[in-house]
Protein backbone atom coordinates (compact mmCIF):
# COMPACT_ATOMS: atom_id res chain seq x y z
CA UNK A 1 91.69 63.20 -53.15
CA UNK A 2 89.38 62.59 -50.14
CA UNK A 3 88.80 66.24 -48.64
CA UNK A 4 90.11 66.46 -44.87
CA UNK A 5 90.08 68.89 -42.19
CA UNK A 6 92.98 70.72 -41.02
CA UNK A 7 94.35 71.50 -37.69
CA UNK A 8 97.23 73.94 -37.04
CA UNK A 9 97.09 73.06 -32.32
CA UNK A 10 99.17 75.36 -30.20
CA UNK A 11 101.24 72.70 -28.60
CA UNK A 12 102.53 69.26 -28.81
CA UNK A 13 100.36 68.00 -26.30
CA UNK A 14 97.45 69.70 -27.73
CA UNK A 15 98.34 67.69 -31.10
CA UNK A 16 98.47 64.32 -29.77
CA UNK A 17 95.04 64.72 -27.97
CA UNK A 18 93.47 65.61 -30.96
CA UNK A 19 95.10 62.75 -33.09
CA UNK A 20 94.45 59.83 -30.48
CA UNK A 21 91.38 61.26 -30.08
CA UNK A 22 90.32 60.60 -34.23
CA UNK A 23 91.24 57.58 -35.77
CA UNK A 24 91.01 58.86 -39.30
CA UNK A 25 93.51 61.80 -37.74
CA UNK A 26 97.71 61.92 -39.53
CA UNK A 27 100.44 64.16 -38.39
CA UNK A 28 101.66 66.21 -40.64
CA UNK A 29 105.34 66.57 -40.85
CA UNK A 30 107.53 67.82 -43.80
CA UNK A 31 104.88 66.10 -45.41
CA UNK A 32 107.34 64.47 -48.44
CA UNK A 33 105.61 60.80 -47.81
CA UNK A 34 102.11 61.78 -46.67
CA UNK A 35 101.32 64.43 -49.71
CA UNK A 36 102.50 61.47 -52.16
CA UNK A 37 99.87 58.99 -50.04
CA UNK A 38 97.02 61.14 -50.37
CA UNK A 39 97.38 61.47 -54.23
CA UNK A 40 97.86 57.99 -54.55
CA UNK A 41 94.66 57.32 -52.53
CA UNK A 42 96.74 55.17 -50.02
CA UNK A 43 96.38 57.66 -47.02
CA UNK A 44 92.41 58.85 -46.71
CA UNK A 45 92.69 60.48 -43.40
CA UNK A 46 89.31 62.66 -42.12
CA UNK A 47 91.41 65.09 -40.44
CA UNK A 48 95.84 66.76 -41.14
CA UNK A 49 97.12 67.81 -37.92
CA UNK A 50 99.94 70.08 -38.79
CA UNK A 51 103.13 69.72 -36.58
CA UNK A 52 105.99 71.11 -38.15
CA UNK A 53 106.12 74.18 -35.73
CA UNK A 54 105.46 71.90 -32.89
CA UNK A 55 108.87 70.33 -32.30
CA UNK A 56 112.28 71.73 -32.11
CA UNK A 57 114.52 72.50 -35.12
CA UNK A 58 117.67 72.54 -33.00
CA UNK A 59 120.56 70.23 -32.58
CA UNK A 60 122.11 69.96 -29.03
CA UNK A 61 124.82 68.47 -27.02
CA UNK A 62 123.15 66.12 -24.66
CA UNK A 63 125.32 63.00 -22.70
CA UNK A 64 128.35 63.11 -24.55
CA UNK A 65 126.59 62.89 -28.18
CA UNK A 66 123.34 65.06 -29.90
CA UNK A 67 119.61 65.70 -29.38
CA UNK A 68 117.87 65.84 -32.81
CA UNK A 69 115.24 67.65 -32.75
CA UNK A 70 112.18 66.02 -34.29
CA UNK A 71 111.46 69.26 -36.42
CA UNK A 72 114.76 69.76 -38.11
CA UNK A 73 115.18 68.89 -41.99
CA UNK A 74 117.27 66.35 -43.55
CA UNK A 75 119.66 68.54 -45.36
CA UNK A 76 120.35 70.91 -42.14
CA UNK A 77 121.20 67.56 -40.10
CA UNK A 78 123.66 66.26 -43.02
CA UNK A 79 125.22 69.58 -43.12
CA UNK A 80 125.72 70.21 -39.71
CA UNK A 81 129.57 69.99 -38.76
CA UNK A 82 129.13 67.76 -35.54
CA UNK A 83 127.09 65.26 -37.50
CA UNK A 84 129.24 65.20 -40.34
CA UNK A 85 132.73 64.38 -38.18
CA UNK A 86 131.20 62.78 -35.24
CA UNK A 87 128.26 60.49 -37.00
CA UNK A 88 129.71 60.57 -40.72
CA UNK A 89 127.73 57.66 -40.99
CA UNK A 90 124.63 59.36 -40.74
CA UNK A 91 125.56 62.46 -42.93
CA UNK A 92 126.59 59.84 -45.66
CA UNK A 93 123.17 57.85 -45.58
CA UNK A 94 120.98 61.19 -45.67
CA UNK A 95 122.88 62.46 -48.74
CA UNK A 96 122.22 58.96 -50.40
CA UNK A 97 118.48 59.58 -49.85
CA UNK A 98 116.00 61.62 -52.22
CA UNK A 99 116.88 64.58 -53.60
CA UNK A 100 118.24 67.98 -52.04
CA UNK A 101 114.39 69.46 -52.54
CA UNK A 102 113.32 66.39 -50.44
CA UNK A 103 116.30 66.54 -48.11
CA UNK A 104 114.97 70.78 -47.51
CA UNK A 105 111.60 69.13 -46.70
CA UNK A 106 111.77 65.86 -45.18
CA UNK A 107 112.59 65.93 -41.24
CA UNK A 108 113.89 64.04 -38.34
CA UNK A 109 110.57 62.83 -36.82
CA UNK A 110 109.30 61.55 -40.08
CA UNK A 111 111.92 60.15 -42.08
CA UNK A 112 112.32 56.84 -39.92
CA UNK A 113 108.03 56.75 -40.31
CA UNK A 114 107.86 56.50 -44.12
CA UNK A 115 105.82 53.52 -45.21
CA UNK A 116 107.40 51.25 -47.60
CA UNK A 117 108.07 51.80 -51.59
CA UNK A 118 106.30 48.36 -52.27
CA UNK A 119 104.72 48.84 -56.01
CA UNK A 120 102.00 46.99 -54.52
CA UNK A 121 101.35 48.93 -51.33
CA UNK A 122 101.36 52.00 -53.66
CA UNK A 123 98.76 50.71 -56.34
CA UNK A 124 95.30 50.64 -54.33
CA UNK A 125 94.01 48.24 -57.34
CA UNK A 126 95.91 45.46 -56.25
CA UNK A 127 95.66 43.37 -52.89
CA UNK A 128 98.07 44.43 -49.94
CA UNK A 129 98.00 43.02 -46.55
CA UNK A 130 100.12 46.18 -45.34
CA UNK A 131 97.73 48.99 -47.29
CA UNK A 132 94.06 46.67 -46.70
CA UNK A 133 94.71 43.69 -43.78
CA UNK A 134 93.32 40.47 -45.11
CA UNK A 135 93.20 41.03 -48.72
CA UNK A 136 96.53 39.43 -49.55
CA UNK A 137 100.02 40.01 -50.92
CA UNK A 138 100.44 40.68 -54.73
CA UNK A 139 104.51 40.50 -54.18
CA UNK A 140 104.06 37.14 -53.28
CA UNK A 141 104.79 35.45 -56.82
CA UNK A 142 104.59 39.19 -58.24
CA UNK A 143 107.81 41.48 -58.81
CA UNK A 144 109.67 41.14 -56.13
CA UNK A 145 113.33 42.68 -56.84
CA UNK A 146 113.08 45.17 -53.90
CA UNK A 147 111.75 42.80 -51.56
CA UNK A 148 113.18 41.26 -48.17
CA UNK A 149 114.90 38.34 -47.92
CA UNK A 150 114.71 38.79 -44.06
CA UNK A 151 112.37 38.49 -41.21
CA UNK A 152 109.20 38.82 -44.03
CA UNK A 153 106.00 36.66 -43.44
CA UNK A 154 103.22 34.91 -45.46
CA UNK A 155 101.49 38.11 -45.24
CA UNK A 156 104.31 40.94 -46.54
CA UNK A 157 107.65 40.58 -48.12
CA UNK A 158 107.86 44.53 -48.07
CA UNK A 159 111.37 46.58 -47.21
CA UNK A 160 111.97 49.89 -45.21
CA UNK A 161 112.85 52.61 -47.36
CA UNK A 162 114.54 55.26 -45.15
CA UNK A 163 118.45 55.16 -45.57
CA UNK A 164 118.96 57.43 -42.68
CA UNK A 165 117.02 54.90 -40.18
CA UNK A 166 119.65 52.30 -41.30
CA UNK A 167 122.56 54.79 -39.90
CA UNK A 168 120.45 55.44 -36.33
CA UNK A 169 119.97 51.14 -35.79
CA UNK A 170 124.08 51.23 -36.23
CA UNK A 171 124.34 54.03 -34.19
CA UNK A 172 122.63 52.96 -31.41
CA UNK A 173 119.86 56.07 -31.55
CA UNK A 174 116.94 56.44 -29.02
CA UNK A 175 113.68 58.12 -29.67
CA UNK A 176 111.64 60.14 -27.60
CA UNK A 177 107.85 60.24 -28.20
CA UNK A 178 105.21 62.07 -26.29
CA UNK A 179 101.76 60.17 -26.42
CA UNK A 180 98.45 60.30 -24.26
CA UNK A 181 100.15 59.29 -21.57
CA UNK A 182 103.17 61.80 -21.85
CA UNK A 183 106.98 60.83 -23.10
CA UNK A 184 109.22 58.20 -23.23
CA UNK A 185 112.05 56.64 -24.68
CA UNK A 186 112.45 53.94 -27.69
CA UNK A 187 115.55 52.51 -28.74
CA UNK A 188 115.48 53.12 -32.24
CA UNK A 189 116.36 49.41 -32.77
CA UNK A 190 112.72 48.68 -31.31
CA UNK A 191 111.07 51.20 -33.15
CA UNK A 192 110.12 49.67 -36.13
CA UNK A 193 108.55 45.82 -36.10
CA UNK A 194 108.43 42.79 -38.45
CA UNK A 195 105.42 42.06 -40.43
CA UNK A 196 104.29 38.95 -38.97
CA UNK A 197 100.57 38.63 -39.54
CA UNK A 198 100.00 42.50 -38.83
CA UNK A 199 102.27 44.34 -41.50
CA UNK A 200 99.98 46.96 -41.35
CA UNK A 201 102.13 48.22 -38.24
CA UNK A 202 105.15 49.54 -39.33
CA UNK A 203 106.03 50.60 -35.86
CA UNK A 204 105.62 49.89 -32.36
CA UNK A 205 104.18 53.64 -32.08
CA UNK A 206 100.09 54.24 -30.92
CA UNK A 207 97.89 55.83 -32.49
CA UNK A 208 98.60 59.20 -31.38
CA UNK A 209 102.47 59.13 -30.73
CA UNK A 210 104.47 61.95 -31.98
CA UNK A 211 108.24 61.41 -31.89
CA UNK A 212 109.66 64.57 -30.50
CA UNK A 213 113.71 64.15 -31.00
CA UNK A 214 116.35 61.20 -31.95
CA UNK A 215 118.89 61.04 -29.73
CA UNK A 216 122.32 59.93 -30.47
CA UNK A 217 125.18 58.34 -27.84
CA UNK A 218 128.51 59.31 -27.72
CA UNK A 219 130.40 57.64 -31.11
CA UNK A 220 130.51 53.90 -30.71
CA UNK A 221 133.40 53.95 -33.25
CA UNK A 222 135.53 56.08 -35.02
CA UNK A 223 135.43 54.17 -38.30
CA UNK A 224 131.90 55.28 -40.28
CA UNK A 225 130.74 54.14 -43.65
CA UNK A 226 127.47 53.93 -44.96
CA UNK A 227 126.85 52.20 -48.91
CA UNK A 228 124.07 51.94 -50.47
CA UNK A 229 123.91 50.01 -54.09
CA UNK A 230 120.83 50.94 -56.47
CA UNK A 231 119.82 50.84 -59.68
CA UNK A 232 120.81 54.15 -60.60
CA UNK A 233 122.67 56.90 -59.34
CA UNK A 234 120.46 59.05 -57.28
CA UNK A 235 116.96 59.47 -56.25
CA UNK A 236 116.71 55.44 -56.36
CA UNK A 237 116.12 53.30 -53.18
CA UNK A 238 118.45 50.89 -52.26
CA UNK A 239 118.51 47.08 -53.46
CA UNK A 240 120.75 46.46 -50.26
CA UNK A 241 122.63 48.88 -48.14
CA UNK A 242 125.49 48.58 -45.10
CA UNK A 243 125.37 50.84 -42.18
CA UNK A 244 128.99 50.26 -40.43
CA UNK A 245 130.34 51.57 -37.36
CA UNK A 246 133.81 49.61 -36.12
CA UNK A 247 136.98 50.24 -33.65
CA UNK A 248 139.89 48.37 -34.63
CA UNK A 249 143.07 48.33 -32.82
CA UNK A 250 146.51 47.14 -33.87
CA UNK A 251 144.62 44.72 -36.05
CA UNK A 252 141.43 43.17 -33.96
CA UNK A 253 138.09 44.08 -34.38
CA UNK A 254 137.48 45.73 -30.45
CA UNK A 255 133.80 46.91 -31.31
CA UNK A 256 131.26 46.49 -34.83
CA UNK A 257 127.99 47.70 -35.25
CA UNK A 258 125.82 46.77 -38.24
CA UNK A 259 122.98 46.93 -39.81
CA UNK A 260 121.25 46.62 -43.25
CA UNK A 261 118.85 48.23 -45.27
CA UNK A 262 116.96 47.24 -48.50
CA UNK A 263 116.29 43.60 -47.20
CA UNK A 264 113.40 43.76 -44.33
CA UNK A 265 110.55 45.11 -43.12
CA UNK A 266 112.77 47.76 -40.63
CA UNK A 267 116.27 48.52 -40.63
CA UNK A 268 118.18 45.33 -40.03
CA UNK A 269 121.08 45.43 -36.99
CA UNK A 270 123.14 42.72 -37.99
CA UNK A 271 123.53 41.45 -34.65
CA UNK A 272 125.38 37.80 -35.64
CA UNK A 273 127.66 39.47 -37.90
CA UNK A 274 128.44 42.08 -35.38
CA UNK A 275 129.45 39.11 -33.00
CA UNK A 276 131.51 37.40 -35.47
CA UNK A 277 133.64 40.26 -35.91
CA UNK A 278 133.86 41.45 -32.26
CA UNK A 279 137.01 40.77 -30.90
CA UNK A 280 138.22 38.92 -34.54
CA UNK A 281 141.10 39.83 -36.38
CA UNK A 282 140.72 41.76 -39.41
CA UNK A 283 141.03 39.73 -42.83
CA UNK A 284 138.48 38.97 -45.79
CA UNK A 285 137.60 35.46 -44.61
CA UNK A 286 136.05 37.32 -41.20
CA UNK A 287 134.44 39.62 -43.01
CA UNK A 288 133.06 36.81 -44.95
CA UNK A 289 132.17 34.28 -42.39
CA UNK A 290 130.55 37.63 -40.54
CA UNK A 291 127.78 38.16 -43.70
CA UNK A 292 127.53 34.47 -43.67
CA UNK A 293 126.63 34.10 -40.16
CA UNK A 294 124.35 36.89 -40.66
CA UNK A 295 122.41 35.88 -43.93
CA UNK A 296 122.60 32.01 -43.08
CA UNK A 297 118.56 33.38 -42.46
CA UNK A 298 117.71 34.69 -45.33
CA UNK A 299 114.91 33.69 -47.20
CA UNK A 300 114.93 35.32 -50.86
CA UNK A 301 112.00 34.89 -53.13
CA UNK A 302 112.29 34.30 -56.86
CA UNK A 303 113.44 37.65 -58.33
CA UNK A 304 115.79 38.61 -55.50
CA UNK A 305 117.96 35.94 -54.73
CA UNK A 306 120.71 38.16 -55.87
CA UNK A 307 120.40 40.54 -52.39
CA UNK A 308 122.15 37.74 -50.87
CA UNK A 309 125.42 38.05 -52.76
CA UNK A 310 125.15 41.45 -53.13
CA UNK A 311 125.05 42.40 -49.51
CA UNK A 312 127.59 39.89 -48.79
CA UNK A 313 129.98 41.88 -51.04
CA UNK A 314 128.64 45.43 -49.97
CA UNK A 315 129.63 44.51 -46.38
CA UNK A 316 132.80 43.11 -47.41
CA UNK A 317 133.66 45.91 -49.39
CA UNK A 318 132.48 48.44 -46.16
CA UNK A 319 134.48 46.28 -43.66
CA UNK A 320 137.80 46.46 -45.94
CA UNK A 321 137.80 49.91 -45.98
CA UNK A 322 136.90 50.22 -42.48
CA UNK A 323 139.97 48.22 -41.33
């Protein structure tokens, strides 16, 4: 491990100076992805800035739905009763994620920033475009069963790890970030970014940017559900998964919101699915023509052409029980 100096700043503000001010500067958060980067040799950063008593641990009303506070841990935000009947959604995709010692460390602010699980990415003896720009893609005719089959590029077929960041994009989440040139607000949807010929950006974030809180609007639907399929039971990242928030009265589809994880470089809103189903009756051939008009994009590579089934019967499963 590359030695690295350590800052412990006063404020927030104080923080994000210091960071935009070193390029070879990282936040540290709960730390779960970052301490695994720096073994691995992937992260090499000259110089830890230590946030975690920087931003708030608290959970607030705000609007009509909650403030997350950008310090506040995994587990405490699944367990919280206002999350759990308001945004079961969210509660369920935490759970799936990690482990409960993870869950105790991992927070708010840096869940939705953990860099892919891409063997590749992880193994600093092969080429990445993501880990080292313009040395290649070993995926690319390598082992690509966790891979995207949407919105990848000739330069990264990578996926998005974080289950809970699939919940947010459904839920319509914002997130507020203080940088040099003080706060304001992302919808979460925008957050993250395709790969195009810079996959090395895994956000639309500066250098510099600390995400403060997530903010969630009222409920857009009382009908949650959030599945994930892996290869095992737990502690496994998903091949796909279905975020799912509807409304459905006497029979019609009034409101969906989708989105998708284990297939792209961010959490994928399903936007043409959602607009399939809006204002649709509910039966199986919607739900069907819904993934359909959804994955009609996709572009699997050899080794994960299954995805496109699969998610096609996750959702349909999701949306059944929904309705």
């Amino acid at each position: 491990m590359k030695p690295f100096a350590y800052d412990s700043p006063a404020d927030a503000a104080t923080a994000v100076r210091t960071v935009a001010g070193d390029p070879s500067a990282m936040y540290l958060g709960g730390g779960t992805n970052l301490v695994d980067h720096l073994k691995l040799g992937v992260a090499r950063p000259g110089r830890i800035v230590d946030v975690t008593h920087l931003t708030s641990t608290e959970i607030v009303e705000r609007d009509g739905g909650l403030s997350i506070g950008a310090g506040v841990r995994n587990s405490e935000l699944a367990a919280d009763p206002r999350v759990r009947s308001r945004y079961p959604v969210l509660a369920s995709a935490l759970l799936a994620g990690a482990s409960g010692q993870l869950r105790n460390m991992a927070t708010t602010g840096g869940n939705p920033l953990q860099r892919t699980r891409c063997v590749y990415f992880q193994d600093v003896t092969t080429a990445c475009n993501k880990r080292e720009p313009g040395s290649g893609c070993s995926a690319i005719g390598g082992y690509t069963r966790y891979h995207a089959i949407l919105g990848a590029s000739s330069e990264c077929v990578a996926t998005h790890p974080s289950d809970m960041a699939v919940a947010l994009a459904a839920l319509d989440a914002s997130v507020r970030v203080l940088g040099p040139d003080g706060e304001r607000t992302i919808p979460f949807t925008e957050l993250h970014r395709l790969p195009g010929d810079s996959p090395e950006k895994d956000t639309v974030l500066e250098h510099g940017d600390l995400i403060t809180a997530i903010d969630l609007p009222a409920p857009p639907g009382d009908r949650q559900r959030y599945r994930k399929v892996r290869d095992r039971a737990s502690y496994a990242f998903a091949l796909v998964s279905v975020a799912a928030v509807l409304s459905v009265d006497d029979g019609r589809i009034r409101d969906a919101r989708l989105a998708f994880g284990g297939v792209a470089h961010k959490p994928w809103r399903a936007w043409q699915a959602e607009d399939t189903l809006r204002d649709a009756h509910v039966s199986e051939d919607v739900f069907r023509a819904a993934a359909e008009a959804e994955l009609a994009q996709a572009e699997p590579l050899p080794g994960n052409e299954f995805k496109v089934p699969l998610l096609t019967r996750t959702l349909v499963a999701v949306l059944r029980e929904l309705s």
